[in-house]
Protein backbone atom coordinates (compact mmCIF):
# COMPACT_ATOMS: atom_id res chain seq x y z
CA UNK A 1 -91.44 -98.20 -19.81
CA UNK A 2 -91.35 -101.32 -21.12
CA UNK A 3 -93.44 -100.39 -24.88
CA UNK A 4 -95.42 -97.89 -25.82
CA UNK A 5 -98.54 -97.45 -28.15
CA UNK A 6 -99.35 -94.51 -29.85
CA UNK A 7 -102.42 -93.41 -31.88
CA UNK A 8 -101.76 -91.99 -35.31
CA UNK A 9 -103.71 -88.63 -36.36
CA UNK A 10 -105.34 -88.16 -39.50
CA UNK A 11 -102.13 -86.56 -41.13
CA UNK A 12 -100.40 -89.33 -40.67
CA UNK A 13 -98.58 -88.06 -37.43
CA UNK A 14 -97.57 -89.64 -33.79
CA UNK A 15 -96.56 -87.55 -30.69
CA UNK A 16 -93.99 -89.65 -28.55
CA UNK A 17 -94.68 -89.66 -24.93
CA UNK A 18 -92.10 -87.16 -22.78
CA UNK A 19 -91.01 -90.66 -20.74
CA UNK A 20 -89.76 -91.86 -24.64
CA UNK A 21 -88.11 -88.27 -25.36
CA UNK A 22 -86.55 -88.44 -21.92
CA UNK A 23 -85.06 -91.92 -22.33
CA UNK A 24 -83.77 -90.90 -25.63
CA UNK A 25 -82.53 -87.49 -24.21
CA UNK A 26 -83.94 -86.04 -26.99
CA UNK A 27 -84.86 -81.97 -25.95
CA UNK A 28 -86.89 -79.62 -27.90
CA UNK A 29 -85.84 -78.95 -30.77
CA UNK A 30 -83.30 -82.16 -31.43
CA UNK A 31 -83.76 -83.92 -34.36
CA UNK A 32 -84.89 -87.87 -34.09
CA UNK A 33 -83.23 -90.40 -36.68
CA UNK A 34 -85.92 -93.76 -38.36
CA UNK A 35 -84.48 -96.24 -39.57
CA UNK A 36 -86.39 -98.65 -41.05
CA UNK A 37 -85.48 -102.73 -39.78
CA UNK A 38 -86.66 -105.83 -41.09
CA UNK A 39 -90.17 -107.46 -40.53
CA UNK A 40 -91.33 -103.77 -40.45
CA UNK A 41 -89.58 -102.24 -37.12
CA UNK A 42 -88.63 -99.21 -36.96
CA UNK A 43 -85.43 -97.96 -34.50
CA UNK A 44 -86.03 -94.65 -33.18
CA UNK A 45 -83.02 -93.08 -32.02
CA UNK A 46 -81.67 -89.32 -31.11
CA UNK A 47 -79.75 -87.55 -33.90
CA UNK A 48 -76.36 -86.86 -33.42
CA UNK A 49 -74.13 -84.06 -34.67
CA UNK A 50 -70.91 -85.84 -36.64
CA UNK A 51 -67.51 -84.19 -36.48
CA UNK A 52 -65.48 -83.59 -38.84
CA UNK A 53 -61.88 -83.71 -39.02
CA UNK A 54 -61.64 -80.26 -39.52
CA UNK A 55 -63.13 -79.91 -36.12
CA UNK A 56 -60.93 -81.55 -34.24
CA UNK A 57 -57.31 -79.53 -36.09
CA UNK A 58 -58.80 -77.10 -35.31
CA UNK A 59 -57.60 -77.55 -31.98
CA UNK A 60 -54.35 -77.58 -33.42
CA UNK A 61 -54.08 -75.07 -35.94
CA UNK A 62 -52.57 -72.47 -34.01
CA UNK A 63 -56.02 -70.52 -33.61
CA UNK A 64 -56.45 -72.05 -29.89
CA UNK A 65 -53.73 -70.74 -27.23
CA UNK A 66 -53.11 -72.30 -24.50
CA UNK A 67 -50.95 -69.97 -21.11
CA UNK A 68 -49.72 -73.17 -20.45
CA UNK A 69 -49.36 -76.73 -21.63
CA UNK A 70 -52.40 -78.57 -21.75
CA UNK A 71 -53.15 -81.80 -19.98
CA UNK A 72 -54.07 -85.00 -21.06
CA UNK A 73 -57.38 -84.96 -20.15
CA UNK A 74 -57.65 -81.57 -21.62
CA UNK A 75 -56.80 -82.89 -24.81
CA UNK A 76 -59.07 -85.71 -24.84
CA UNK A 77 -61.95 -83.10 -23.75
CA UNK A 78 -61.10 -80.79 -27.42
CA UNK A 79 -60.32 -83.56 -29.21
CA UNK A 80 -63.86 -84.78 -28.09
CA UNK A 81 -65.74 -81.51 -28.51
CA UNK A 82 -63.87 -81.39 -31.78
CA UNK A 83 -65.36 -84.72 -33.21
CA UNK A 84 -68.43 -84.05 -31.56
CA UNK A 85 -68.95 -80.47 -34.17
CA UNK A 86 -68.95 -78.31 -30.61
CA UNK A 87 -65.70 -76.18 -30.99
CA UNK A 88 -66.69 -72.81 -31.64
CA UNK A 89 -65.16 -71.33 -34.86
CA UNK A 90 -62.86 -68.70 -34.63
């Protein structure tokens, strides 16, 4: 899908296609950031959660045990999830 044109309702309002939502990977119930460009675009892109560096120590505050040593890949994967806001809280 190359473009797309979309009618706008009488509130003001547009429905993007599921072929745009899918590209995006935007599911139900994801937010979707604007941001307004010059010469009057507009880039349309998926919201995304921001960690926080409390996220990620978490990992290493003593409130995650590991039975043994973790790997390095293991450690990139929670220091991902932990910048990504998707450790659980304890």
């Amino acid at each position: 899908m190359a473009s797309a044109s979309l009618t706008v309702t009488a509130k003001g309002q547009v429905t993007l296609k599921r072929e745009l939502l899918d590209h995006l990977g935007i599911r139900p119930g994801d937010r979707v950031d604007f941001e307004k460009m010059p010469g009057g675009e507009v880039r349309v892109r998926a919201a995304r959660t921001v960690g926080s560096i409390d996220k990620f120590l978490h990992a290493l505050d003593g409130k995650v045990t590991a039975k043994t040593p973790l790997t390095i890949e293991e450690m990139n994967e929670i220091t991902a999830a932990g910048w990504a806001g998707k450790l659980a809280e304890q």
